[in-house]
Protein backbone atom coordinates (compact mmCIF):
# COMPACT_ATOMS: atom_id res chain seq x y z
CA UNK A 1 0.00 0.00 0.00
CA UNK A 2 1.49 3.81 -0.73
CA UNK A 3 1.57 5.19 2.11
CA UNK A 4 1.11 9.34 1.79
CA UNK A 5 -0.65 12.36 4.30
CA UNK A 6 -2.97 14.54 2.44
CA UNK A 7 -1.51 18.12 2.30
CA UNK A 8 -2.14 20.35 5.89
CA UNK A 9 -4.92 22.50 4.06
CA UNK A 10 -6.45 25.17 5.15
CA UNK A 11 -9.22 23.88 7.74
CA UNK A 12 -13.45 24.93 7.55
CA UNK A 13 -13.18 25.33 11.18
CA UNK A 14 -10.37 27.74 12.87
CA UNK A 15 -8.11 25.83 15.89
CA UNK A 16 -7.98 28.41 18.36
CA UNK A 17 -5.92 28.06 21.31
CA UNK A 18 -8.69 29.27 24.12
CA UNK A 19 -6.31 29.24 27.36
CA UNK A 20 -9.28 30.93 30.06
CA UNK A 21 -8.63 31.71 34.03
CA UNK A 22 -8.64 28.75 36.18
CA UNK A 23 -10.93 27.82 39.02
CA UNK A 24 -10.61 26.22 41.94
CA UNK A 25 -12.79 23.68 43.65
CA UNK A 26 -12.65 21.17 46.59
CA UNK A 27 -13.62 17.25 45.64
CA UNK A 28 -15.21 15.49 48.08
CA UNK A 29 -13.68 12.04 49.47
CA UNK A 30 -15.89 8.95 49.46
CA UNK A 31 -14.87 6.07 51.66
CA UNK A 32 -11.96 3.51 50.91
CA UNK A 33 -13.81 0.39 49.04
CA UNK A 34 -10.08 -1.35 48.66
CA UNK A 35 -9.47 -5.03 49.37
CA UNK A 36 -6.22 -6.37 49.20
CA UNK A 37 -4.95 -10.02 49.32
CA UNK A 38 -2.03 -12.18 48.44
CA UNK A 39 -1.32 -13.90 45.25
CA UNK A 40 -0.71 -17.51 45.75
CA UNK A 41 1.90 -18.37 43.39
CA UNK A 42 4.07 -15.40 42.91
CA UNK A 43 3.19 -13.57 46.32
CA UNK A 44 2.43 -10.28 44.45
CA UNK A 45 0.07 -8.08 46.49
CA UNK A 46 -3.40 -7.67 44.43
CA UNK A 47 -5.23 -4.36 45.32
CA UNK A 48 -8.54 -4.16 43.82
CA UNK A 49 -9.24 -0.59 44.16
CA UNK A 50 -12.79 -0.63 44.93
CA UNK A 51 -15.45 -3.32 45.42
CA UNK A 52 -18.61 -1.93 43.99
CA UNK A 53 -20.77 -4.14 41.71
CA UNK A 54 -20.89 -1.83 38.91
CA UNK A 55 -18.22 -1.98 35.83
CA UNK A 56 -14.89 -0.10 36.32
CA UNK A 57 -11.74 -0.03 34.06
CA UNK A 58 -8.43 1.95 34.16
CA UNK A 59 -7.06 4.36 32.00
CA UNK A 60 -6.07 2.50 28.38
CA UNK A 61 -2.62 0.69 28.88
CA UNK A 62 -0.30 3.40 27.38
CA UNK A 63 -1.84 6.63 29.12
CA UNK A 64 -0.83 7.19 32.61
CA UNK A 65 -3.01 6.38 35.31
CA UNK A 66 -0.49 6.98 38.38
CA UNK A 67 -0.16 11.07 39.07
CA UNK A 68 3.42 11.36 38.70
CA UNK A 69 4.12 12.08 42.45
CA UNK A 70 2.38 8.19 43.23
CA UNK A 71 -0.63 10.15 45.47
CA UNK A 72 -3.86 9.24 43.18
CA UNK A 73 -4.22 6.27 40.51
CA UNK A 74 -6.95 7.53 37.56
CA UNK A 75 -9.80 4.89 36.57
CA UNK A 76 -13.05 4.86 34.95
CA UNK A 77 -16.47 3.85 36.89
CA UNK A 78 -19.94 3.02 35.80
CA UNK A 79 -21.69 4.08 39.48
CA UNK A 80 -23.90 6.31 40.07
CA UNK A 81 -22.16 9.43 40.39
CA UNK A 82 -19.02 8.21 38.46
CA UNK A 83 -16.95 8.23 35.62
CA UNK A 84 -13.65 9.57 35.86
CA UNK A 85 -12.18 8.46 39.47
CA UNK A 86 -9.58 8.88 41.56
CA UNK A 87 -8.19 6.40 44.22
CA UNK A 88 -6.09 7.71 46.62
CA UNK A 89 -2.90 5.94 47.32
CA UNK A 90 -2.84 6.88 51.39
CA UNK A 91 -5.88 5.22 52.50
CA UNK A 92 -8.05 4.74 49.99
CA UNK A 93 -10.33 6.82 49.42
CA UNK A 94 -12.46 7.82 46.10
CA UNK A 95 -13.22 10.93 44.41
CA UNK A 96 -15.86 11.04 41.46
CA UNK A 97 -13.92 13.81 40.11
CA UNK A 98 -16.05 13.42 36.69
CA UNK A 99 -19.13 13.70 38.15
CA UNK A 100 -17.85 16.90 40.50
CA UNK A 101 -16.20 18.43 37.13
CA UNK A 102 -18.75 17.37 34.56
CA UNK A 103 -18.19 14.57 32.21
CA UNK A 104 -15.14 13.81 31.66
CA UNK A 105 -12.87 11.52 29.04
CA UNK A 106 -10.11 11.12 26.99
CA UNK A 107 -7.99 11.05 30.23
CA UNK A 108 -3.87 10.84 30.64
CA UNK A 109 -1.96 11.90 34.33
CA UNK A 110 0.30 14.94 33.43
CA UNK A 111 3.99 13.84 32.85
CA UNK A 112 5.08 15.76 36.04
CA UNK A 113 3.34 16.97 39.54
CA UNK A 114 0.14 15.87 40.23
CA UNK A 115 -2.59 16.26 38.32
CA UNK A 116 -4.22 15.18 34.63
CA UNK A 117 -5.61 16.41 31.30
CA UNK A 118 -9.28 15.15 30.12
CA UNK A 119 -11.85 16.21 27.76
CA UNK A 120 -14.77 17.77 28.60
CA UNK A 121 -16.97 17.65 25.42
CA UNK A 122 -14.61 19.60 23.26
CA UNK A 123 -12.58 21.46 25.60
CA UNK A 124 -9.52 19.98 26.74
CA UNK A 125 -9.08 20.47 30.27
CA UNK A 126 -5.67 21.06 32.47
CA UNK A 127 -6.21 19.70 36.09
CA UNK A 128 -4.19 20.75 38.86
CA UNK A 129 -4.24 18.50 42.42
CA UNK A 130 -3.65 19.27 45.83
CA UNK A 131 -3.99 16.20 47.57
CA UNK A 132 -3.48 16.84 51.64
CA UNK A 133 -1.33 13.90 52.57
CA UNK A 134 -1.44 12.53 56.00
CA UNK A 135 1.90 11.54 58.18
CA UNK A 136 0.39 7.98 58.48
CA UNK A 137 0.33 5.93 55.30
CA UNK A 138 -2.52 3.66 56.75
CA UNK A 139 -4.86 7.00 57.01
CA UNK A 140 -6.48 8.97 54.48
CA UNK A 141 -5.92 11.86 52.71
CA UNK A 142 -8.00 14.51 54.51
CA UNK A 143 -8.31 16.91 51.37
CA UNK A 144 -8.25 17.02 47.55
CA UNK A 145 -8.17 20.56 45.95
CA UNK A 146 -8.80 20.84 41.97
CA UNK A 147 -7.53 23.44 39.64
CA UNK A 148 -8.86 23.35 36.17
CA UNK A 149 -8.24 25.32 33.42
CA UNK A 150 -9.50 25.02 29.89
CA UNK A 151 -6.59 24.74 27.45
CA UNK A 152 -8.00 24.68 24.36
CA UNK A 153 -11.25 24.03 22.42
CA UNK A 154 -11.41 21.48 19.45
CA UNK A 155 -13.15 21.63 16.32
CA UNK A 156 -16.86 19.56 16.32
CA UNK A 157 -15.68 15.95 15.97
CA UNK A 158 -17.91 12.65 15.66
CA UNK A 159 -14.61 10.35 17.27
CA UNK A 160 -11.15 11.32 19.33
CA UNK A 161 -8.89 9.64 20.79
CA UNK A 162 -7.52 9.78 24.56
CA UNK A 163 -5.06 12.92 25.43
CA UNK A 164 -1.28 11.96 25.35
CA UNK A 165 1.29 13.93 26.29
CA UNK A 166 5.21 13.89 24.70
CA UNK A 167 8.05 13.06 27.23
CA UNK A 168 8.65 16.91 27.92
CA UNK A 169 5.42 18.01 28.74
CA UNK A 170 5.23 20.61 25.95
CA UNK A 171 2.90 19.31 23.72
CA UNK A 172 -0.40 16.67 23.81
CA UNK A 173 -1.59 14.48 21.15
CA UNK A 174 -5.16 13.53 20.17
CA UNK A 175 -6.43 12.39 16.74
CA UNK A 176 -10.28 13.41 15.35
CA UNK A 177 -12.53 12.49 13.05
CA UNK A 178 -15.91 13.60 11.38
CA UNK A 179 -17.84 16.29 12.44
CA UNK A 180 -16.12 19.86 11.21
CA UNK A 181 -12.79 18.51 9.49
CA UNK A 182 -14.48 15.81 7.56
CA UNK A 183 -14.22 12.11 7.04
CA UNK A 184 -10.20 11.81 6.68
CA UNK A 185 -9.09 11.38 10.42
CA UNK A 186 -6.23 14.08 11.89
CA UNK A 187 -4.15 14.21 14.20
CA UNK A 188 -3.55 17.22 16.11
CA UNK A 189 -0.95 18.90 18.78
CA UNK A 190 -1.79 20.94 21.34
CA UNK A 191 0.87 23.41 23.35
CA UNK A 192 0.72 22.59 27.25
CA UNK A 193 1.78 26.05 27.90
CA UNK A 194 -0.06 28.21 25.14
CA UNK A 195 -3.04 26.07 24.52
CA UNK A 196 -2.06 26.63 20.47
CA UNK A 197 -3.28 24.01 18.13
CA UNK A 198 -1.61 22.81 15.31
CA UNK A 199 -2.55 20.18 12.66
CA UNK A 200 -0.10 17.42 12.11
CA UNK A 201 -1.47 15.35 9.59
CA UNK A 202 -4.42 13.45 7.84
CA UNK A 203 -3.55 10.06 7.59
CA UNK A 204 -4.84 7.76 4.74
CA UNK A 205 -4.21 4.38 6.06
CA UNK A 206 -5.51 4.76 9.80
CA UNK A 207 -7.62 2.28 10.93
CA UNK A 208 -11.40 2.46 10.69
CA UNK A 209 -11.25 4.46 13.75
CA UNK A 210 -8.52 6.74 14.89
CA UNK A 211 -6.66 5.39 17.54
CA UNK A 212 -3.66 4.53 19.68
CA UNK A 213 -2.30 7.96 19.07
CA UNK A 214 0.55 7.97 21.54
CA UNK A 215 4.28 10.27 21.75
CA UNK A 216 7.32 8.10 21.92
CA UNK A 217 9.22 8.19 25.55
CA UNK A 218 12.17 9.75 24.10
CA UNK A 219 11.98 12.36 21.67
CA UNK A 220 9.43 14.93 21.98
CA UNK A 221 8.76 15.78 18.36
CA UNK A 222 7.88 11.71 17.28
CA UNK A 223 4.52 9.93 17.63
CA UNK A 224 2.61 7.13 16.56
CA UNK A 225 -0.83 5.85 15.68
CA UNK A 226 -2.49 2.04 14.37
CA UNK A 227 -2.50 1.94 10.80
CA UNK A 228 -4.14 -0.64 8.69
CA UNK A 229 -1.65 -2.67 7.24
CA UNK A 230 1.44 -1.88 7.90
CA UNK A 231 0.37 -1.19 11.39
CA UNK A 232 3.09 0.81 13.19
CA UNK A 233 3.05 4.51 12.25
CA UNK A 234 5.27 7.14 13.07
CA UNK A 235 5.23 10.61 12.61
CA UNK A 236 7.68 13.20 13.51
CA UNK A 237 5.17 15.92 14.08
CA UNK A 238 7.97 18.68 12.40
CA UNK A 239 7.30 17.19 8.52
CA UNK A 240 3.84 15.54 9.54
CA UNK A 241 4.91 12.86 6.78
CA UNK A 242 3.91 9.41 8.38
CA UNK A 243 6.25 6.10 7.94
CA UNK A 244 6.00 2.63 8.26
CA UNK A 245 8.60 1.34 11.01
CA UNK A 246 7.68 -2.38 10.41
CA UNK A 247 7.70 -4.04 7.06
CA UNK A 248 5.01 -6.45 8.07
CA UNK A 249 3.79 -9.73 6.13
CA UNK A 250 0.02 -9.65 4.98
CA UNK A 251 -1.40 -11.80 7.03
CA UNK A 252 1.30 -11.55 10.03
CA UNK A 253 -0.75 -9.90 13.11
CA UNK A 254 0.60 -7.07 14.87
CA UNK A 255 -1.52 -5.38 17.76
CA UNK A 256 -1.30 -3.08 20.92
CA UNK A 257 1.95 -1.10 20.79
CA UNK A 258 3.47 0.73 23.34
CA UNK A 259 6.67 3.31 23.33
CA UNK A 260 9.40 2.28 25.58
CA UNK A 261 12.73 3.31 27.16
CA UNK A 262 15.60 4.00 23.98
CA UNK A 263 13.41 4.45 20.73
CA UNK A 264 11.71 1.12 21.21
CA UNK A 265 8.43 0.58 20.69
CA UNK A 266 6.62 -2.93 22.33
CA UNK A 267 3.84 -4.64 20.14
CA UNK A 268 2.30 -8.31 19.91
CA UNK A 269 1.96 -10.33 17.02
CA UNK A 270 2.88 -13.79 14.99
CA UNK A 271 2.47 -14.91 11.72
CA UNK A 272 -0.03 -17.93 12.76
CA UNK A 273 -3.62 -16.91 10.90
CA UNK A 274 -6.65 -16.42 13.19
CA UNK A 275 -8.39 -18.14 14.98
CA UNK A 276 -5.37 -19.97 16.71
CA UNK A 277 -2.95 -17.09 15.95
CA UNK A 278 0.37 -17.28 18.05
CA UNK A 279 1.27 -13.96 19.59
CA UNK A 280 4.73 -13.69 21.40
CA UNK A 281 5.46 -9.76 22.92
CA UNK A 282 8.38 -7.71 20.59
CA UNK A 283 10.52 -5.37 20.74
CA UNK A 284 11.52 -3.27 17.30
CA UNK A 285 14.68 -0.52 17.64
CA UNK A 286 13.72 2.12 15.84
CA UNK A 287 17.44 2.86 15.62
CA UNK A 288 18.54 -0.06 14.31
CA UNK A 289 15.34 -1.40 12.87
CA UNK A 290 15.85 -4.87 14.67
CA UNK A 291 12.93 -6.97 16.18
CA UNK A 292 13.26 -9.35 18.97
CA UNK A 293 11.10 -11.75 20.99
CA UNK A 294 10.78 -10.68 24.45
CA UNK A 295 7.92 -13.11 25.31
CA UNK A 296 7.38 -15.85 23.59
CA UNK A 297 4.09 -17.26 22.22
CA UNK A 298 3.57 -20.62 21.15
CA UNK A 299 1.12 -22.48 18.16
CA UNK A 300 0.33 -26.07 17.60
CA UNK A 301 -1.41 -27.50 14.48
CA UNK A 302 -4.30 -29.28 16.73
CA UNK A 303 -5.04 -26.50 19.69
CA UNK A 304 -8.41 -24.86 19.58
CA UNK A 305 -8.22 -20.82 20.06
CA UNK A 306 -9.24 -21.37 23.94
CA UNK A 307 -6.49 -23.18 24.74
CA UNK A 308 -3.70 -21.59 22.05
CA UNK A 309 -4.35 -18.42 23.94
CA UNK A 310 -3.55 -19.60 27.07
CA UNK A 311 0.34 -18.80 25.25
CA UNK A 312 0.02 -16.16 23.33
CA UNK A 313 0.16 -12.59 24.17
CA UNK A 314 -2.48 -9.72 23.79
CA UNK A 315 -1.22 -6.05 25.24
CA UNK A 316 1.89 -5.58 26.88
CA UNK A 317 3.90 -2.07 28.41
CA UNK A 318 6.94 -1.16 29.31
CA UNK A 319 8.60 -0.07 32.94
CA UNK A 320 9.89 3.25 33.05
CA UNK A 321 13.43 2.02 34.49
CA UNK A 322 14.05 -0.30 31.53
CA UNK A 323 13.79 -3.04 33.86
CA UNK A 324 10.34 -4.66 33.16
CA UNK A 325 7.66 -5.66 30.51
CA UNK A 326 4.69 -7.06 31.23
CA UNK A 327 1.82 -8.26 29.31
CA UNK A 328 -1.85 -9.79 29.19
CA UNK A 329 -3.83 -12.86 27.26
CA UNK A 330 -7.36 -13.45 26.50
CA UNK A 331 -7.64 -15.60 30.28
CA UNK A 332 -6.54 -12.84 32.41
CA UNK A 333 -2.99 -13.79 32.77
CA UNK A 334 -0.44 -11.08 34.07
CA UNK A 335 3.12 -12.05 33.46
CA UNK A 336 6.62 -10.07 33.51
CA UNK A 337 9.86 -10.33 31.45
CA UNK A 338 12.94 -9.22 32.26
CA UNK A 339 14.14 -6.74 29.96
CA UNK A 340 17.88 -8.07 30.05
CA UNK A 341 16.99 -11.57 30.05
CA UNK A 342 14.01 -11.90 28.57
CA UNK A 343 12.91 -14.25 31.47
CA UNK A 344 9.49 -14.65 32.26
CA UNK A 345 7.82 -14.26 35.82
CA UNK A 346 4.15 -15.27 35.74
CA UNK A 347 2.67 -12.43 38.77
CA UNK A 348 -1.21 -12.82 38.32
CA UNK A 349 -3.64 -15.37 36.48
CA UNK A 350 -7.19 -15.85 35.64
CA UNK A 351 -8.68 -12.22 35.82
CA UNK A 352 -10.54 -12.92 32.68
CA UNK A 353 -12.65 -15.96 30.94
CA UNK A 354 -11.87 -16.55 27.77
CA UNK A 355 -14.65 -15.07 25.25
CA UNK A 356 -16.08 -12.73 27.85
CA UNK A 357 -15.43 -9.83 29.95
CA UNK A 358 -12.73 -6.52 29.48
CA UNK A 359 -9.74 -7.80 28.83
CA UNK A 360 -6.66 -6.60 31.28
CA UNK A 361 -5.28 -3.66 29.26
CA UNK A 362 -2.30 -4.04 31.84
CA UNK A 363 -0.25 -1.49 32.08
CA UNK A 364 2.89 0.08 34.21
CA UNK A 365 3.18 2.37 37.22
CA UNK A 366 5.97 5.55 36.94
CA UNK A 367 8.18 3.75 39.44
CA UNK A 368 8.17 0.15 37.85
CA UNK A 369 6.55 -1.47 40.80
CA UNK A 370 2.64 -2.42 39.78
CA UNK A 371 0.98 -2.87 37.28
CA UNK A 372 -2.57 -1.74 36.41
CA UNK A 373 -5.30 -3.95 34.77
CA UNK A 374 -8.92 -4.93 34.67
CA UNK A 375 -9.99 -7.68 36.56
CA UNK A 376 -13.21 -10.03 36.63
CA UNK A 377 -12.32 -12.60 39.60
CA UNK A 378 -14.72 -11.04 41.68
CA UNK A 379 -17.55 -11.53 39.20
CA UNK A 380 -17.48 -7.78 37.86
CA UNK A 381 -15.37 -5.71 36.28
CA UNK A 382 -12.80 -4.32 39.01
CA UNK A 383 -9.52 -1.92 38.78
CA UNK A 384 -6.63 -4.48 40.07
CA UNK A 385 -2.94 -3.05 40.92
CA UNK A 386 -0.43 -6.04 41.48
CA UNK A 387 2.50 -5.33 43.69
CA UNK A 388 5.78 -6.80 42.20
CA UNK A 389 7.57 -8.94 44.55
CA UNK A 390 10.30 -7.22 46.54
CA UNK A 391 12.52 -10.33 45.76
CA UNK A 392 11.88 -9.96 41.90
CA UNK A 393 13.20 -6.37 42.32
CA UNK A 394 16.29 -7.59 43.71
CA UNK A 395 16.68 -10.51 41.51
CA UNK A 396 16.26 -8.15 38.51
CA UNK A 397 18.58 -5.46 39.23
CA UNK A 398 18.78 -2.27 36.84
């Protein structure tokens, strides 16, 4: 397929950046749902952050859900009185900050400090937190102070993507679609600072819908999004010219990529056809243009899909340090590979059944100690953070 952008023409509807005064409001702190237990293989702690009945997810696995200073974890509820949530690391407690704020979506935890950008319809939204936090680590945080600002105000769109934001917090990312700039997706930038918006490009070869429009860890001016075969897109937002980074085969799958430490990006994927596709977890330097296996998959001629997934590999992310990945299957299994080694730790299984249910969308902490993912073991879609192993730490030095 040729791949081209269509020319940055002049667009129907103005992007204005729309920076207003801030205001200030106090969030009110619902009780600590938590429950925490022991894994009984690996010993990893399991925190399910809540234990209502209704469905809850966290943030997609390549946003950030952690605040950057650890004190608040961002999630998604279906309660009454939910949406966009926060749990507070020092005792628990929950704030409905979408319902206090309006609805909110698109999230992403800023890069630095504590706090998070969201949409609200189409205004993106710069959230400053003040989170009072106690001398006890066993009690709760006895206050939690908003500042929001409106940054800027998109064009009318019928689809967008979540927020990202580039690894030095001068820029965020979101891609649109329909509504004032027509049919042909774009991807936009927006200044942190400025609340300017500039037009990247309109990619011809994104997938029906927009999506995983993400920055890369390391440079600030380089992002990526799904295309539909080849699948891994980059852009470096200063020519807005889009390239294939991986000369894929046309039936070879490749799904869920992630940026990582050193110009790498993560992504799953084999060369097995549906329905009993294999799926190991890779690694391609965009330096050097090399692939390797991190995780393996595995395929037999005989195994049904059920069973062939047990081995195969569905989203997987990257620890901050350089020390970890970790990735998901279709059952709910969590496990960990060393990023030296390649060795795999298995730290959670069984969060999912196959066919049915969220799947895990697992994805790192800042500090490269959890991991983040969707859980059904208690019969309902729950937020789950799994403690790594202090000896796993040790064993798996950086």
């Amino acid at each position: 397929m040729a791949l081209r952008c269509l020319p940055l023409l002049a667009l129907t509807v103005a992007l204005v950046a729309s920076v207003s005064s801030s205001t200030t409001v106090d969030l009110p702190i619902g009780p600590a749902e938590h429950l925490t237990e022991k894994d009984p293989d690996s010993g990893a702690t399991l925190t399910y952050l809540s234990t209502a009945t209704t469905a809850e997810s966290n943030l997609y696995f390549h946003e950030r859900s952690w605040t950057a200073d650890g004190k608040a974890i961002l999630f998604q509820s279906q309660r009454e009185q939910g949406g966009l949530m926060l749990y507070l690391t020092h005792g628990g407690g929950l704030v409905s900050v979408g319902h206090a704020l309006g609805g909110l979506s698109g999230a992403t935890a800023t890069i630095a400090g504590c706090g998070f950008y969201a949409l609200r319809g189409q205004d993106i939204l710069h959230v400053a937190l003040d989170i009072a936090v106690p001398e006890s680590p066993n009690d709760m945080a006895s206050q939690v102070r908003a500042t929001v600002r409106t940054l800027a105000t998109l064009p009318e769109y019928e689809h967008v993507t979540s927020l990202n934001e580039n690894c030095s917090g001068t820029l965020l990312s979101v891609g649109l679609e329909g509504g004032a700039l027509g049919p042909t997706p774009v991807i936009l930038t927006v200044d942190t600072r400025t609340g300017e918006v500039q037009e990247v490009c309109r990619p011809t070869n994104a997938v029906s819908r927009l999506q995983h429009v993400q920055w890369s860890h390391t440079d600030p001016n380089t992002l990526s999004y799904a295309g539909v075969k080849p699948r891994l897109m980059v852009v470096d937002i200063r020519d807005g010219h889009p390239r294939s980074v991986y000369p894929e085969w046309a039936e070879e799958l490749v799904t869920h990529e992630s940026w990582w430490v050193r110009d790498q990006i993560i992504f799953c994927g084999g060369t097995r056809p549906k329905p009993t596709e294999d799926s190991h977890v890779k690694l391609l330097d965009l330096q050097t243009g090399v692939v390797r296996v991190v995780g393996a998959g595995t395929w037999w001629a005989e195994g049904k899909p059920e069973a062939v997934s047990r081995y195969n590999w569905w989203h997987a992310d990257g620890s901050d340090d350089g020390r970890w990945i970790v990735a998901d299957n279709w059952h709910g299994d969590i496990a960990l590979f060393e990023a030296k080694t390649t060795r795999q730790r298995l730290l959670t299984r069984n969060h999912r059944v196959y066919g049915k249910g969220t799947h895990p969308h697992v994805g790192f902490d800042r500090a490269g100690k959890s991991v983040i993912f969707v859980s059904h073991k208690r019969g309902n879609p729950d937020v789950c953070v799994a403690t790594l192993p202090e000896t796993w730490q040790r064993e798996n030095p950086s």
